[in-house]
C-alpha atoms as a PDB file:
ATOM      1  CA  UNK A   1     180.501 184.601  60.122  1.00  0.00           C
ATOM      2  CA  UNK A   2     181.610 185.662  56.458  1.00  0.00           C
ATOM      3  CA  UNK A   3     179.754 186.571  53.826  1.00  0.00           C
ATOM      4  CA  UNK A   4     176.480 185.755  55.079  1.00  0.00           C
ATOM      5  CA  UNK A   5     176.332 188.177  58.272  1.00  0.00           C
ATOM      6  CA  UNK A   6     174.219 190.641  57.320  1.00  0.00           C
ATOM      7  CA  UNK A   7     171.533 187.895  56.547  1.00  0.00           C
ATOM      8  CA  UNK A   8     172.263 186.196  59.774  1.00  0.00           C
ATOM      9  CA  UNK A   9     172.424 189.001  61.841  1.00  0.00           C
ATOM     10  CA  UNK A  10     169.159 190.593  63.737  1.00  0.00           C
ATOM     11  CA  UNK A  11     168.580 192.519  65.959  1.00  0.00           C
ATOM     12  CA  UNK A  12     167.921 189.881  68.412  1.00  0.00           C
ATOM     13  CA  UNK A  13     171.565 188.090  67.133  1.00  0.00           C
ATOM     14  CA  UNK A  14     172.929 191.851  68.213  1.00  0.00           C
ATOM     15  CA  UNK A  15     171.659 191.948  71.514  1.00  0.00           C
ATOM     16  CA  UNK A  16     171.960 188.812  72.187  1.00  0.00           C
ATOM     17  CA  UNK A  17     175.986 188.863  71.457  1.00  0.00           C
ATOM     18  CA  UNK A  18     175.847 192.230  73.471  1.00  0.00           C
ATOM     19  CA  UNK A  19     174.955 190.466  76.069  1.00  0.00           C
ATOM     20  CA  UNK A  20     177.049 187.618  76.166  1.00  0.00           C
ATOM     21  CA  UNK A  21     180.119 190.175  75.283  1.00  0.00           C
ATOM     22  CA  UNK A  22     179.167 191.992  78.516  1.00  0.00           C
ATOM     23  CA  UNK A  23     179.043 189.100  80.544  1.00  0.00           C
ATOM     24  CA  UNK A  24     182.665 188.382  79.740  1.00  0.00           C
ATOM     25  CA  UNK A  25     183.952 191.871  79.701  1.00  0.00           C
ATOM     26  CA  UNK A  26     181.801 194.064  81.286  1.00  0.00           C
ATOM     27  CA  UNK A  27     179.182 196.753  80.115  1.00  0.00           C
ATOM     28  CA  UNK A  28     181.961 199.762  80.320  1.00  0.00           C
ATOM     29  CA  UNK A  29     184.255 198.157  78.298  1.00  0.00           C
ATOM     30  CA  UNK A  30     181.352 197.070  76.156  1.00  0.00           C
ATOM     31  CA  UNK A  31     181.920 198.908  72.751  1.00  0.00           C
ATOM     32  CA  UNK A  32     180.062 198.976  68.809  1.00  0.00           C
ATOM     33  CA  UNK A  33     183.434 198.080  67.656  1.00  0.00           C
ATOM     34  CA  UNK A  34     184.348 195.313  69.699  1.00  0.00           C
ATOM     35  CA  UNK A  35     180.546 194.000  69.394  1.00  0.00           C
ATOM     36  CA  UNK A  36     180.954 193.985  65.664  1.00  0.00           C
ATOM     37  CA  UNK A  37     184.349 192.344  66.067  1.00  0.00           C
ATOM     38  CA  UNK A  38     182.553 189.455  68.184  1.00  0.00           C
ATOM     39  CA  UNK A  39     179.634 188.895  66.118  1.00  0.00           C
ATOM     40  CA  UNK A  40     181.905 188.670  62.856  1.00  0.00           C
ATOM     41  CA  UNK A  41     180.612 192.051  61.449  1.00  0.00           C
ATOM     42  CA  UNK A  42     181.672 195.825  60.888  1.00  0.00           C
ATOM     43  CA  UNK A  43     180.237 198.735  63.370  1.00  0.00           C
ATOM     44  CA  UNK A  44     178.227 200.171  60.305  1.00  0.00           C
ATOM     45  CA  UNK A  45     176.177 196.794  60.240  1.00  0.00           C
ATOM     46  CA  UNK A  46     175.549 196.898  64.002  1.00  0.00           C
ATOM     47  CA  UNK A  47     173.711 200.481  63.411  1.00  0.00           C
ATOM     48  CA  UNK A  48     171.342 198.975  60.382  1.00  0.00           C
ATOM     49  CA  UNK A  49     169.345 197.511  63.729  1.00  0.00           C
ATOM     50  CA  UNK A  50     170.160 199.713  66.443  1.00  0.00           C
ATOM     51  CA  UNK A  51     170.846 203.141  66.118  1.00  0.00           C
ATOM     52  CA  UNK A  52     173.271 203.600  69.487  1.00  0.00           C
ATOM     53  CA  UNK A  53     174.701 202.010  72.658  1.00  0.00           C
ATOM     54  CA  UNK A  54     171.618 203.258  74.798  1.00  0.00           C
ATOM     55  CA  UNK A  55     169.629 201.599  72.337  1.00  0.00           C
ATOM     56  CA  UNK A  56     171.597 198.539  73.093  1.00  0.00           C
ATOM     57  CA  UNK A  57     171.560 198.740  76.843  1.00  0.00           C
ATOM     58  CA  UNK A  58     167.803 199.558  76.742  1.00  0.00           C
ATOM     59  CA  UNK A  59     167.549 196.071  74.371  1.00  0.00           C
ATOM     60  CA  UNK A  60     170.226 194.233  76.878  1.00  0.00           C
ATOM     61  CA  UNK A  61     168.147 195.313  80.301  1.00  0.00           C
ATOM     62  CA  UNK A  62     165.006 194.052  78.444  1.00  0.00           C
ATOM     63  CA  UNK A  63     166.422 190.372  77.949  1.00  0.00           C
ATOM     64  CA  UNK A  64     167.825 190.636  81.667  1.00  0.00           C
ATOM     65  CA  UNK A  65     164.310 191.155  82.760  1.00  0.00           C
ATOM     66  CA  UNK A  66     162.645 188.217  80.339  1.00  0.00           C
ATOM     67  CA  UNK A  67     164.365 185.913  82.394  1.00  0.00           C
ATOM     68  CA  UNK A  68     163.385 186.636  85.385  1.00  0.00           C
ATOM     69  CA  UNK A  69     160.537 185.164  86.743  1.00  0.00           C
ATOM     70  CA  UNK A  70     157.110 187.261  87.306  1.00  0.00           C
ATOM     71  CA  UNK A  71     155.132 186.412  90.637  1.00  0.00           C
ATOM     72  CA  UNK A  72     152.307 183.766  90.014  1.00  0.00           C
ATOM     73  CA  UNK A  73     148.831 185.088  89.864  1.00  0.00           C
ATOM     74  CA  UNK A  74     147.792 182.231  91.514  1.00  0.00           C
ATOM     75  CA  UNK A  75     148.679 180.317  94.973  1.00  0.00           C
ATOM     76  CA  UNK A  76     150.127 182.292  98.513  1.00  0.00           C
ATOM     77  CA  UNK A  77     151.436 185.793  96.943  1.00  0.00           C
ATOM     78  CA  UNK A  78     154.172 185.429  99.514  1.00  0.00           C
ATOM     79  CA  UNK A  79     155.355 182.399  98.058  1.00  0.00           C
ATOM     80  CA  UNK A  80     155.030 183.849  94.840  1.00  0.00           C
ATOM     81  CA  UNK A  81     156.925 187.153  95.514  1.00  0.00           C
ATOM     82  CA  UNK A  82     159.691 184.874  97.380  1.00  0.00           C
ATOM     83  CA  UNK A  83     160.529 182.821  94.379  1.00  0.00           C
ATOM     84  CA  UNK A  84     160.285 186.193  91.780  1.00  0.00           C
ATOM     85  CA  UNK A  85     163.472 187.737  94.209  1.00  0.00           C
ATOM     86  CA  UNK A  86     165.029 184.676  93.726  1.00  0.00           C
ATOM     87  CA  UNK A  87     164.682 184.115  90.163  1.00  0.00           C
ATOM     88  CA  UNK A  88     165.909 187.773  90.296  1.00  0.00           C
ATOM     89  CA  UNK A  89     168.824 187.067  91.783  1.00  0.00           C
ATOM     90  CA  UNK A  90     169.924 183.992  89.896  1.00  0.00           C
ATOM     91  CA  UNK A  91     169.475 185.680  86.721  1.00  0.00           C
ATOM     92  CA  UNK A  92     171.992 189.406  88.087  1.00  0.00           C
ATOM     93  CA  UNK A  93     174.766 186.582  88.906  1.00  0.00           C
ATOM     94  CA  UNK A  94     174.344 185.167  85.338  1.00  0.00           C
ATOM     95  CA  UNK A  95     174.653 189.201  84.418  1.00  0.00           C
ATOM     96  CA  UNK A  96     177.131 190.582  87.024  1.00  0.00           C
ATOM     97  CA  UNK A  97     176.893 194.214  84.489  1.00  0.00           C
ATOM     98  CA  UNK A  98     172.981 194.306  85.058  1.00  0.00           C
ATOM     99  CA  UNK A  99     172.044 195.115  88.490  1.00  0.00           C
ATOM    100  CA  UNK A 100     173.270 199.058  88.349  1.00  0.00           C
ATOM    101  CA  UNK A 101     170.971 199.470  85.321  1.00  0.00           C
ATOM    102  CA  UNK A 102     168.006 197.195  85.941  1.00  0.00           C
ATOM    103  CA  UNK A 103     165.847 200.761  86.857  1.00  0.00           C
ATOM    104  CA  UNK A 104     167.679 203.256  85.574  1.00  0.00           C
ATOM    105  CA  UNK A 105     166.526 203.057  81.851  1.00  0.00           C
ATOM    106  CA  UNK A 106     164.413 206.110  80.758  1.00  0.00           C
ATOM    107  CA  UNK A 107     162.895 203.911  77.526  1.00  0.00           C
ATOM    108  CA  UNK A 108     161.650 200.608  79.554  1.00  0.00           C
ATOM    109  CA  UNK A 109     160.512 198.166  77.319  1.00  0.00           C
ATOM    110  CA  UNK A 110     157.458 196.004  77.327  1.00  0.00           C
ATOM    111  CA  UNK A 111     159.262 193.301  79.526  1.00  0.00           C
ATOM    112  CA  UNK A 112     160.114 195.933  82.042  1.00  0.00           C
ATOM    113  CA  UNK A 113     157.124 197.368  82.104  1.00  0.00           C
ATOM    114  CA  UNK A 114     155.701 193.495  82.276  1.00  0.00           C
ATOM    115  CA  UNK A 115     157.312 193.035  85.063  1.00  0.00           C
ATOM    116  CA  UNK A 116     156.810 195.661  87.868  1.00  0.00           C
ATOM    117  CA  UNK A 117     153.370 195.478  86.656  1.00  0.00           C
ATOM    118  CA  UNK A 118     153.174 191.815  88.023  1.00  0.00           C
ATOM    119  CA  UNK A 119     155.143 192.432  91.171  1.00  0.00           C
ATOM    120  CA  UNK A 120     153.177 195.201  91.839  1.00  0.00           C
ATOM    121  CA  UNK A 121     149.641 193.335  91.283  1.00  0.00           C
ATOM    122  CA  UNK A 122     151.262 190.260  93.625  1.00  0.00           C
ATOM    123  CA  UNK A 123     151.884 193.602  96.209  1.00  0.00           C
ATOM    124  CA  UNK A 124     148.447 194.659  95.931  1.00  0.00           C
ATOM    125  CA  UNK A 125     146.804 191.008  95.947  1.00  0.00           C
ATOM    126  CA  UNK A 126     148.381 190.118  99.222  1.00  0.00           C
ATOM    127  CA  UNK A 127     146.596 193.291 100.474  1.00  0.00           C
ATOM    128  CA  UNK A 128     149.320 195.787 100.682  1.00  0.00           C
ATOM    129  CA  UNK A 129     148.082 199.428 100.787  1.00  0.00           C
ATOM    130  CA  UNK A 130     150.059 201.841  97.782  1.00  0.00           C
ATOM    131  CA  UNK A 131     152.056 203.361 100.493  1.00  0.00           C
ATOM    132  CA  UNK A 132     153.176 199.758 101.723  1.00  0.00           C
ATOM    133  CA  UNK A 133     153.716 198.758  98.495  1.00  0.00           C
ATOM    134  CA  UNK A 134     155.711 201.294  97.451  1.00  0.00           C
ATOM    135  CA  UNK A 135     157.786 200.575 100.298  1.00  0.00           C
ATOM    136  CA  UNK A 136     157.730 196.827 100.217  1.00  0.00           C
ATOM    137  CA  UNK A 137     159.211 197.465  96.669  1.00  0.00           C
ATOM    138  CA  UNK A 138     161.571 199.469  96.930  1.00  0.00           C
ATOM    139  CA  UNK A 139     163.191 197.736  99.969  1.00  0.00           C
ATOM    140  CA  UNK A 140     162.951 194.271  97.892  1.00  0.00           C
ATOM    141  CA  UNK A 141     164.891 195.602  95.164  1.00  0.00           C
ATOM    142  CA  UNK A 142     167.329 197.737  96.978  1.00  0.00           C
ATOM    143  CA  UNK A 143     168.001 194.321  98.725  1.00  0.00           C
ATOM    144  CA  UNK A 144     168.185 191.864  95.467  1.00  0.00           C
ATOM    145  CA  UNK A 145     170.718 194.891  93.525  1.00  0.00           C
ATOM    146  CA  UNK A 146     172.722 195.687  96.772  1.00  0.00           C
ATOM    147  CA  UNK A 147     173.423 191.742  97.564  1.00  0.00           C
ATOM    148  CA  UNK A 148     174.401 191.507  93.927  1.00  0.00           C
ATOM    149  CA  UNK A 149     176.588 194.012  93.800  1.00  0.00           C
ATOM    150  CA  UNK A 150     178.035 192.608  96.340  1.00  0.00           C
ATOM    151  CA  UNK A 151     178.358 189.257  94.932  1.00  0.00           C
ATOM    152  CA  UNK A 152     180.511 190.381  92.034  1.00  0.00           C
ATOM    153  CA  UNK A 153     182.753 192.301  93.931  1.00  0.00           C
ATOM    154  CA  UNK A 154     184.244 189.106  96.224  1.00  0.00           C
ATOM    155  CA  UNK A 155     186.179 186.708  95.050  1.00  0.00           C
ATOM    156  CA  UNK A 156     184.931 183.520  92.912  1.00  0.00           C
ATOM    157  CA  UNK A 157     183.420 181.219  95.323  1.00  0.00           C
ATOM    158  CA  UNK A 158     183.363 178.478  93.140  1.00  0.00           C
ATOM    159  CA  UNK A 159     187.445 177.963  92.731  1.00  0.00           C
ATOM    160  CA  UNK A 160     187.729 178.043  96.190  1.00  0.00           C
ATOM    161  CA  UNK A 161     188.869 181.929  95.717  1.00  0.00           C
ATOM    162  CA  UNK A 162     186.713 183.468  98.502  1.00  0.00           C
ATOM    163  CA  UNK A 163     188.592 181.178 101.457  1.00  0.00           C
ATOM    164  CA  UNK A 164     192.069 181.435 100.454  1.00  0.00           C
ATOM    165  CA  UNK A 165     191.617 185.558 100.256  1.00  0.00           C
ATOM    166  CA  UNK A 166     189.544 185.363 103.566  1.00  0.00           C
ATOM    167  CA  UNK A 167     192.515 183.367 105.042  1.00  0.00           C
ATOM    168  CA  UNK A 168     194.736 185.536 103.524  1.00  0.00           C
ATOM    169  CA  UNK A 169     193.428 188.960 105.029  1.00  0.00           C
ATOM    170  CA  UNK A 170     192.700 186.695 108.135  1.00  0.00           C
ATOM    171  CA  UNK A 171     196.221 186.144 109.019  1.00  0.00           C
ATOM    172  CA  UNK A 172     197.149 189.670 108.598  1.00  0.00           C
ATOM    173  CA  UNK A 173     195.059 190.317 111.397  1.00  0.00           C
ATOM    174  CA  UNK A 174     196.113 191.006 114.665  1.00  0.00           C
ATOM    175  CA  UNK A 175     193.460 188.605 116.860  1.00  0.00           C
ATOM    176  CA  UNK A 176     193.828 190.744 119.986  1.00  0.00           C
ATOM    177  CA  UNK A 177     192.910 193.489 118.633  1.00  0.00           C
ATOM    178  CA  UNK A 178     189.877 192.311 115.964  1.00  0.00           C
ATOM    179  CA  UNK A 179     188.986 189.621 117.754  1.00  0.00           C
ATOM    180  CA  UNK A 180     185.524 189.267 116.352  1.00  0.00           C
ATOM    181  CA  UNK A 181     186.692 189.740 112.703  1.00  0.00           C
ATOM    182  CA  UNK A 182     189.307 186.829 113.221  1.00  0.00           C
ATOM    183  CA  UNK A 183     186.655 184.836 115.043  1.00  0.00           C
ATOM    184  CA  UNK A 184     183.888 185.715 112.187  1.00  0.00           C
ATOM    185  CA  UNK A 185     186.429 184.361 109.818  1.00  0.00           C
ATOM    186  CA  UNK A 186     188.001 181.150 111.248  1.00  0.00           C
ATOM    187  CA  UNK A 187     184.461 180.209 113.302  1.00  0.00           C
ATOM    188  CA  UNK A 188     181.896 180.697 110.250  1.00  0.00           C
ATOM    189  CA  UNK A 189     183.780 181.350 107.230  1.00  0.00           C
ATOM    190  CA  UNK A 190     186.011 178.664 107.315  1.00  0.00           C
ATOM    191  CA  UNK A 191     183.877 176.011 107.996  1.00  0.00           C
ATOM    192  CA  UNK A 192     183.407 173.472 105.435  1.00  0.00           C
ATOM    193  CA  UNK A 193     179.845 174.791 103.198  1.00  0.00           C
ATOM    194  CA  UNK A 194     180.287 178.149 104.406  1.00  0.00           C
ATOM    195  CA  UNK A 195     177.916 180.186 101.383  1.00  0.00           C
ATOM    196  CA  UNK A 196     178.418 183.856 101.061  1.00  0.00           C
ATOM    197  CA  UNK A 197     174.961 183.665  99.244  1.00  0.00           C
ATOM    198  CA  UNK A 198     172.970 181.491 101.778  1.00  0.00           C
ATOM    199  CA  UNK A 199     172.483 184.990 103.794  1.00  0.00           C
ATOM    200  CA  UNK A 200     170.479 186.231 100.769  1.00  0.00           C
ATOM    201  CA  UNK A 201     167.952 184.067 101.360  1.00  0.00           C
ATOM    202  CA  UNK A 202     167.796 184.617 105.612  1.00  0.00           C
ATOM    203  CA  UNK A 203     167.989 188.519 104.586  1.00  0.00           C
ATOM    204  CA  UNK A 204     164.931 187.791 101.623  1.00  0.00           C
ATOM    205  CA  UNK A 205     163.285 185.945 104.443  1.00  0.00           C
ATOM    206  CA  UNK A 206     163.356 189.021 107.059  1.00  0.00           C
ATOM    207  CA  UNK A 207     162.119 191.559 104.505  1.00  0.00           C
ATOM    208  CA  UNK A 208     158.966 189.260 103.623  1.00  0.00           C
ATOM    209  CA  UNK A 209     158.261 188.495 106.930  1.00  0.00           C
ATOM    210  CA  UNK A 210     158.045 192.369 108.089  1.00  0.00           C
ATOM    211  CA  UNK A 211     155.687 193.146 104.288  1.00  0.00           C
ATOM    212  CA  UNK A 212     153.602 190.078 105.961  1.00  0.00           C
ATOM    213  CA  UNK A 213     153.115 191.773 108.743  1.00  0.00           C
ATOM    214  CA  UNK A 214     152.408 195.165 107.484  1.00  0.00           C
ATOM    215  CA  UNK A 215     149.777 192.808 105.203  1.00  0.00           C
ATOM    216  CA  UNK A 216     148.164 191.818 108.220  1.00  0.00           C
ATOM    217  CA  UNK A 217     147.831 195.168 109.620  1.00  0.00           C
ATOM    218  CA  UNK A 218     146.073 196.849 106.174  1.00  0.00           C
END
């Protein structure tokens, strides 16, 4: 960047490079040093707009949660709550660092805040009771952050990675005796357009069904 970094930078250019650094690194090995490395600057410049790493994280969780999508206020709140744990989703594979640390801040920003405000109203206009929603919540998320923790732990299914280790662990498997994980495996997973991800949506599906039904019962 040069000369002209300290003019360029902000702290929007800071996050915004903290971001991207953690998305090819990973938030652990996220450090001031090597974030002033990648945005062209020294670690003393990074601390003229934030004043530590938590700071950072706390600015970092906040653009995770900008681009997720809040529930309509208008149409079937269903629908609505369907497409915001989708959008969810999308944007914790785009951020494989994010999920463990999506509720965990202790400083949540206006977009956080933003946010389970309008989940919560979508909860409450569908007629959910507090204790329902509470529980609706809760069970949402722990889906959406388990499913994409999950996610980054396999194997890129885009290179074709996820098959050949599947047929790799699948033919050190004795079929006599693990006859259903050899049969899961050549039967489902090796069929062509076999999606690890496609059960996220039949698993979203169950959950909303069952807070419909509680809905109905309120």
């Amino acid at each position: 960047m040069g000369e002209n970094t300290r003019t360029a930078l902000s702290r929007d250019h800071v996050l915004e490079g903290a971001v991207a650094l953690a998305d090819e690194i990973g938030i652990e090995a996220l450090t001031i040093r090597k974030l002033a490395t990648a945005l062209g600057t020294k670690p003393m410049t990074i601390y003229h707009y934030v004043s530590s790493k938590e700071e950072i994280i706390d600015g970092m969780v906040e653009r995770v949660f900008s681009e997720i999508e809040k529930p309509s206020t208008e149409g079937e709140w269903l629908a609505a709550l369907r497409h915001r744990c989708m959008s969810a989703r999308a944007a914790l594979n785009r951020h494989p660092w994010a999920a463990p640390l999506m509720e965990s801040r202790t400083s949540p920003g206006p977009e956080n805040l933003a946010h389970h405000e309008a989940v919560l109203a979508c909860m409450r206009r569908g007629g959910l009771n507090w204790q329902e929603t509470a529980h609706a919540y809760a069970i949402l998320d722990a889906f959406i952050y388990g499913f994409a923790l999950q996610e980054t732990s396999l194997p890129s299914q885009a290179e074709g990675e996820f098959v050949e280790a599947a047929q790799d662990i699948a033919a050190a498997i004795d079929a006599e005796a693990y006859p259903n994980l050899v049969g899961l495996t050549v039967e489902h997973v090796f069929q062509p357009g076999y999606e690890f991800g496609d059960s996220f949506g039949f698993g979203l599906d169950l959950i909303l069904e069952a807070i419909a039904k509680d809905s109905d019962t309120s």
